[in-house]
C-alpha atoms as a PDB file:
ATOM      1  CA  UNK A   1    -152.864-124.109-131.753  1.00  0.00           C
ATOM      2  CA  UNK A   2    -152.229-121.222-129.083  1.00  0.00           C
ATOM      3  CA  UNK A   3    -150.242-122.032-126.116  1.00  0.00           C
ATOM      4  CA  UNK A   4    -153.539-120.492-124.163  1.00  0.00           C
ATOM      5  CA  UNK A   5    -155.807-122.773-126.040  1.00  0.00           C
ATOM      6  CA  UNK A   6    -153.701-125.640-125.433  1.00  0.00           C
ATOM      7  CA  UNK A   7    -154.133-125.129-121.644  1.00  0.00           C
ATOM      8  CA  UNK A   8    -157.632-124.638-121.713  1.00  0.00           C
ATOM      9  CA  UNK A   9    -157.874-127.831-123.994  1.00  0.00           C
ATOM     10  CA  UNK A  10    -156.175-129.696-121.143  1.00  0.00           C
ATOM     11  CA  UNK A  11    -157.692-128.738-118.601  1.00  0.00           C
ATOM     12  CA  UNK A  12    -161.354-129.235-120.342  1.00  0.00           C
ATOM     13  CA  UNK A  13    -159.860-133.121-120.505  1.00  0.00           C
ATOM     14  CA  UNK A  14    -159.393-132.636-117.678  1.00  0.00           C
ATOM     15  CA  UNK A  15    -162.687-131.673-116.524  1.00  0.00           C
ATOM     16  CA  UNK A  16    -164.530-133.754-118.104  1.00  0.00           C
ATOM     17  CA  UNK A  17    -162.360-137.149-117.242  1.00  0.00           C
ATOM     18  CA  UNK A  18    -163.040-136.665-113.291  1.00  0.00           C
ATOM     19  CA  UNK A  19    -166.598-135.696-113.836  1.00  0.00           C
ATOM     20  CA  UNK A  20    -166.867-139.118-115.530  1.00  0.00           C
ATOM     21  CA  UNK A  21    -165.268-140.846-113.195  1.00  0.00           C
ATOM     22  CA  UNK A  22    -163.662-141.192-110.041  1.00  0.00           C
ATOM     23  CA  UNK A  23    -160.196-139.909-109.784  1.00  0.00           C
ATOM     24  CA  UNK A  24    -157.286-142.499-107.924  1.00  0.00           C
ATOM     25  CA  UNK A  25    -154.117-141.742-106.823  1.00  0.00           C
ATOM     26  CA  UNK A  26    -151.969-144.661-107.481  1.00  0.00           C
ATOM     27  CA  UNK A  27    -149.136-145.608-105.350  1.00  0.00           C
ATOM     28  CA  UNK A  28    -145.678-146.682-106.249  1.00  0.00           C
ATOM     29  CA  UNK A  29    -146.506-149.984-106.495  1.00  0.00           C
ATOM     30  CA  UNK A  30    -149.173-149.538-109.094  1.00  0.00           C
ATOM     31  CA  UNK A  31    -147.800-146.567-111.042  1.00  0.00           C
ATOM     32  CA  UNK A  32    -144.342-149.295-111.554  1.00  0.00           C
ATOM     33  CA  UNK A  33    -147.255-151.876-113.236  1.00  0.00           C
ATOM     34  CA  UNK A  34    -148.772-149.372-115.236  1.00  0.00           C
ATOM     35  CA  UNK A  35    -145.455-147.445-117.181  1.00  0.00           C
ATOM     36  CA  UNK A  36    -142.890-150.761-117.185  1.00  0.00           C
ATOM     37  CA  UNK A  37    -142.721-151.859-120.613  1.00  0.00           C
ATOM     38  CA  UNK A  38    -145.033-149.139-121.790  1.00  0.00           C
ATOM     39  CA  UNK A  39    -145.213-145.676-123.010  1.00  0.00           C
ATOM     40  CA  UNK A  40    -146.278-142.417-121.560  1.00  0.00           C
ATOM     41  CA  UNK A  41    -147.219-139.968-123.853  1.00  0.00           C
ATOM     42  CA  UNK A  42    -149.074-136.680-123.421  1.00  0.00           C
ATOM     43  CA  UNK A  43    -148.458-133.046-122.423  1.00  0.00           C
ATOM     44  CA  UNK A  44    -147.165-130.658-119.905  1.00  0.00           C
ATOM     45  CA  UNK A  45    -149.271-127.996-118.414  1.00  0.00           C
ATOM     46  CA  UNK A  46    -147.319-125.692-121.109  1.00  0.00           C
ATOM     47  CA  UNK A  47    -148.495-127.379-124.055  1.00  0.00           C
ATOM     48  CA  UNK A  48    -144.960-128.918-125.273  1.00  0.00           C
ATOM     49  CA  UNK A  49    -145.380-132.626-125.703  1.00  0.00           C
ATOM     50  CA  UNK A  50    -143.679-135.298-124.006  1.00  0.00           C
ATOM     51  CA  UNK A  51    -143.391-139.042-124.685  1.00  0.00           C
ATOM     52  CA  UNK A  52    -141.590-142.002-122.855  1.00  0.00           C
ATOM     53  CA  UNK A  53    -140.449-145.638-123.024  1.00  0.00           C
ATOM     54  CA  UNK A  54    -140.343-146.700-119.714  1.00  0.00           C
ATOM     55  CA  UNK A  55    -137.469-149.675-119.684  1.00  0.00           C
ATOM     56  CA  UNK A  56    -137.764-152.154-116.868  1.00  0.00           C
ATOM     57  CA  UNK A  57    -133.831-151.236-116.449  1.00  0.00           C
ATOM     58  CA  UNK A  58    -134.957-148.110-115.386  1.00  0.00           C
ATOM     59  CA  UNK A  59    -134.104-146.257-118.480  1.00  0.00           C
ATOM     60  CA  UNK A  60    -136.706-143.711-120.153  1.00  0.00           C
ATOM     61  CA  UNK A  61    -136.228-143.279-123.808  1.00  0.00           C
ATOM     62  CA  UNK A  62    -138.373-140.764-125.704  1.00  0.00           C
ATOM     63  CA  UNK A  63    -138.498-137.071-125.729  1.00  0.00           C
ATOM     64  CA  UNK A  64    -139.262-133.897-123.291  1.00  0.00           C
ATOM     65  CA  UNK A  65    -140.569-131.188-125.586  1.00  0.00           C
ATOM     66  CA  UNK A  66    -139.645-132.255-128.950  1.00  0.00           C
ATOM     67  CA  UNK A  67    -135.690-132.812-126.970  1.00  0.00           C
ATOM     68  CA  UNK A  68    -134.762-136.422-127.268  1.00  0.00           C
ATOM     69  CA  UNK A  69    -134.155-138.252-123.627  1.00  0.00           C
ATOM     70  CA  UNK A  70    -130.166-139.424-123.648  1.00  0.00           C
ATOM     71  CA  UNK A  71    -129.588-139.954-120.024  1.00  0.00           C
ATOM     72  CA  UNK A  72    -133.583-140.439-118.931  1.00  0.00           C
ATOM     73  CA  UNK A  73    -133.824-142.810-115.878  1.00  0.00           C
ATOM     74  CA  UNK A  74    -136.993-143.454-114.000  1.00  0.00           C
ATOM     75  CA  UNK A  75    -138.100-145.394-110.659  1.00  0.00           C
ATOM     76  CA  UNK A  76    -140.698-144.992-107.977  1.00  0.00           C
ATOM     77  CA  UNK A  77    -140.988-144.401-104.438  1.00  0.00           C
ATOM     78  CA  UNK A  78    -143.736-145.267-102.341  1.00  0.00           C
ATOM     79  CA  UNK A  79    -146.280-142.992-103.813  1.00  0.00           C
ATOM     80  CA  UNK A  80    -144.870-141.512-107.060  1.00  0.00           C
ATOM     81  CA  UNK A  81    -142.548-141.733-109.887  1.00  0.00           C
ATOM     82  CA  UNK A  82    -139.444-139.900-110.235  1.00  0.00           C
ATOM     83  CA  UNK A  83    -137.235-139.004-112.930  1.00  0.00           C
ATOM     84  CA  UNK A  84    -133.326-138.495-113.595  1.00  0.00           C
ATOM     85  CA  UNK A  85    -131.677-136.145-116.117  1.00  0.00           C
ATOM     86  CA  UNK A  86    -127.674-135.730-116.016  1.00  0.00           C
ATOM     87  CA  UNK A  87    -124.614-136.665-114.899  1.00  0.00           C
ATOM     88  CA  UNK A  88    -124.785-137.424-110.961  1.00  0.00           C
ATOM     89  CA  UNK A  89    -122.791-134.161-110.451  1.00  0.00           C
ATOM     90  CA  UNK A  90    -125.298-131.740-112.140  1.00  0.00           C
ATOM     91  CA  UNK A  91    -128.652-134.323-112.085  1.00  0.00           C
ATOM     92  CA  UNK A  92    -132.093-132.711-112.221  1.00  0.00           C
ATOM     93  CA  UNK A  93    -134.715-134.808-110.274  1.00  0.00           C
ATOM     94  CA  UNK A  94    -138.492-134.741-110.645  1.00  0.00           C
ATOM     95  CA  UNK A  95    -141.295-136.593-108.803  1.00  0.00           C
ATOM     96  CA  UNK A  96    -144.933-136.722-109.231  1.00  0.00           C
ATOM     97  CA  UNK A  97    -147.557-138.014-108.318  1.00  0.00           C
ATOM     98  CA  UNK A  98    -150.198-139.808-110.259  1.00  0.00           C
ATOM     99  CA  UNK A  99    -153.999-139.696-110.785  1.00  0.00           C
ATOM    100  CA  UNK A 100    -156.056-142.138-112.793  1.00  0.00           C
ATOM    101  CA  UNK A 101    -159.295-140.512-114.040  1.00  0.00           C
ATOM    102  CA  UNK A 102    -160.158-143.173-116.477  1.00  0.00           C
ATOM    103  CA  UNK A 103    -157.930-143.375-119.540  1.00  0.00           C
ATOM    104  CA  UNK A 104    -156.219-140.217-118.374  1.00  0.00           C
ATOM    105  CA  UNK A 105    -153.396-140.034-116.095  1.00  0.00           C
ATOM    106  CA  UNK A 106    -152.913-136.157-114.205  1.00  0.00           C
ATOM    107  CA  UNK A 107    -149.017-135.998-113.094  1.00  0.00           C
ATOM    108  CA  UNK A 108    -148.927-133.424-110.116  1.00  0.00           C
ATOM    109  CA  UNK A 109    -145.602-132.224-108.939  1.00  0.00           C
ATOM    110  CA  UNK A 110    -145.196-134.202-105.355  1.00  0.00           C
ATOM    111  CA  UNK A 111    -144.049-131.597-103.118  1.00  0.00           C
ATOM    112  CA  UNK A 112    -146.650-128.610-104.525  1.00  0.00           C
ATOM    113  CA  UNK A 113    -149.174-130.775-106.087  1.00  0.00           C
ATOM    114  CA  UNK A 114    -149.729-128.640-109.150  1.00  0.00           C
ATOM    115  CA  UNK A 115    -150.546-130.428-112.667  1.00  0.00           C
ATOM    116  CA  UNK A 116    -147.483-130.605-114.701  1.00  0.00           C
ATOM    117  CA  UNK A 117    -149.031-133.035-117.577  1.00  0.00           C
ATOM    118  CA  UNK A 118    -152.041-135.083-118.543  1.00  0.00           C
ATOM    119  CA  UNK A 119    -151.331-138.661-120.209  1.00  0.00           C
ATOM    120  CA  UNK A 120    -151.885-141.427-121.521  1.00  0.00           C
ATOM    121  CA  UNK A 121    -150.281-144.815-121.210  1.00  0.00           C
ATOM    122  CA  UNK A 122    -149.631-146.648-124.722  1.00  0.00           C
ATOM    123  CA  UNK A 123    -148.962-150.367-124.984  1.00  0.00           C
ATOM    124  CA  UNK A 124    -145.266-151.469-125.295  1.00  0.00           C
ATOM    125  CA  UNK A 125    -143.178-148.475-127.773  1.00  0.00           C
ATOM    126  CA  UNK A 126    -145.792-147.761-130.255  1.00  0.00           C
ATOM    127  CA  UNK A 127    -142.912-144.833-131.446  1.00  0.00           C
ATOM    128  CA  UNK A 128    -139.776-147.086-131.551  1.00  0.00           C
ATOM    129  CA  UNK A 129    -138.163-144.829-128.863  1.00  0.00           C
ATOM    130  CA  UNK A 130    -136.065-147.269-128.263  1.00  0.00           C
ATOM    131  CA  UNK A 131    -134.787-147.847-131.884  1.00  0.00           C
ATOM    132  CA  UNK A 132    -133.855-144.240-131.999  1.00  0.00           C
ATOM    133  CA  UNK A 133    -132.257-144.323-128.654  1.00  0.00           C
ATOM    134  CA  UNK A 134    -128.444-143.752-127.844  1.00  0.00           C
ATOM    135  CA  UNK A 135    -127.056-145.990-125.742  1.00  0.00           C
ATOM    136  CA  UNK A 136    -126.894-145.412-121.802  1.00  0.00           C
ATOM    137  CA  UNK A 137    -127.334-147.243-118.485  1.00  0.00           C
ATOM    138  CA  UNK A 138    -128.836-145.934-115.331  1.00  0.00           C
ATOM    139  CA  UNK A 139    -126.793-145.920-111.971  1.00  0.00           C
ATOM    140  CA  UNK A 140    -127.304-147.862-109.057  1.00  0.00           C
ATOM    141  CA  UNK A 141    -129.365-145.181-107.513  1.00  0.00           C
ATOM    142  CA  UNK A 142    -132.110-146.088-110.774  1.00  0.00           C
ATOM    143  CA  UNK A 143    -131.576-149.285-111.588  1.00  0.00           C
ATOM    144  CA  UNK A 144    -130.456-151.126-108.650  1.00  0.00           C
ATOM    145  CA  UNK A 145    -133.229-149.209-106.173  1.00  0.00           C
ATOM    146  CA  UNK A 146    -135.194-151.083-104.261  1.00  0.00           C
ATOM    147  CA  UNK A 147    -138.705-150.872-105.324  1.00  0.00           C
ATOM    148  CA  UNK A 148    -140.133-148.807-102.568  1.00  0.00           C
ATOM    149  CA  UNK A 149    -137.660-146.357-101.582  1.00  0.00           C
ATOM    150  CA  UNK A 150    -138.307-144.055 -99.547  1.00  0.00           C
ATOM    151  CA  UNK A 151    -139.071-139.605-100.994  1.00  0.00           C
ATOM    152  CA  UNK A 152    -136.457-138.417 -98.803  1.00  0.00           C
ATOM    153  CA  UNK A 153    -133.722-140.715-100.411  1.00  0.00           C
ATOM    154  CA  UNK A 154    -135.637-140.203-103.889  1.00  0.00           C
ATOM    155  CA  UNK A 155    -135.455-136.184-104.074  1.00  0.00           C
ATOM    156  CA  UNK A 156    -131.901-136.268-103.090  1.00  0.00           C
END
């Protein structure tokens, strides 16, 4: 499959999800509920795949276009969820917000609001990500966050 028909495949999902129902942004709160202990898998806006474990520890295990996760950590704020790559010297934050049009989840980039991916959520580690995981741990700005923290301390 093309790159362009990828896109176009997406965004016909898309399409058709919020015409068949009613599209809700989740907060924080719910978006924690929904991915803790589960697994979001789908793709970016590019095409490339994507596919995560979401550990209550705040760990992410999976893979970012076909590159395993090895330092993945994830949390929320009080309208999004935002993810850790790297060392704290040279991390690489993303946030997004997130859109429930039935099964579908759209992930829009929180400060520009453009799609990034379309998802799914998958029931506990249907892939074993976590079997084929290396071993990490998430600082205390992950794993020890409170559970509503604020953006401004979240895109630091």
């Amino acid at each position: 499959m093309t790159r362009a028909s990828t896109v176009a495949m997406l965004l016909g999902l898309c399409a058709c999800a919020t015409s068949a129902a009613a599209v809700e942004r989740l907060t924080g709160q719910e978006i924690r509920q929904l991915f803790e202990g589960n697994t979001v898998a789908g793709r970016y806006n590019n095409g490339l795949p994507f596919s995560e474990y979401h550990h209550q520890d705040g760990r992410a295990t999976g893979h970012n276009r076909h590159v395993t996760n090895t330092d993945a950590c994830w949390t929320t704020t009080d309208d999004a969820v935002c993810y850790y790559y790297g060392p704290h010297e040279t991390r690489r934050t993303y946030c997004f917000a997130v859109e429930r049009s039935g099964t579908l989840y759209v992930l829009k980039t929180y400060r520009t609001g453009r799609i990034n991916g379309i998802a799914t959520v998958q029931q506990g580690d249907p892939e074993k990500h976590t079997d084929k995981a290396p071993s990490w741990h998430c600082d205390g700005l992950i794993s020890n966050a409170p559970p509503a923290m604020s953006p401004r301390v979240a895109s630091r």
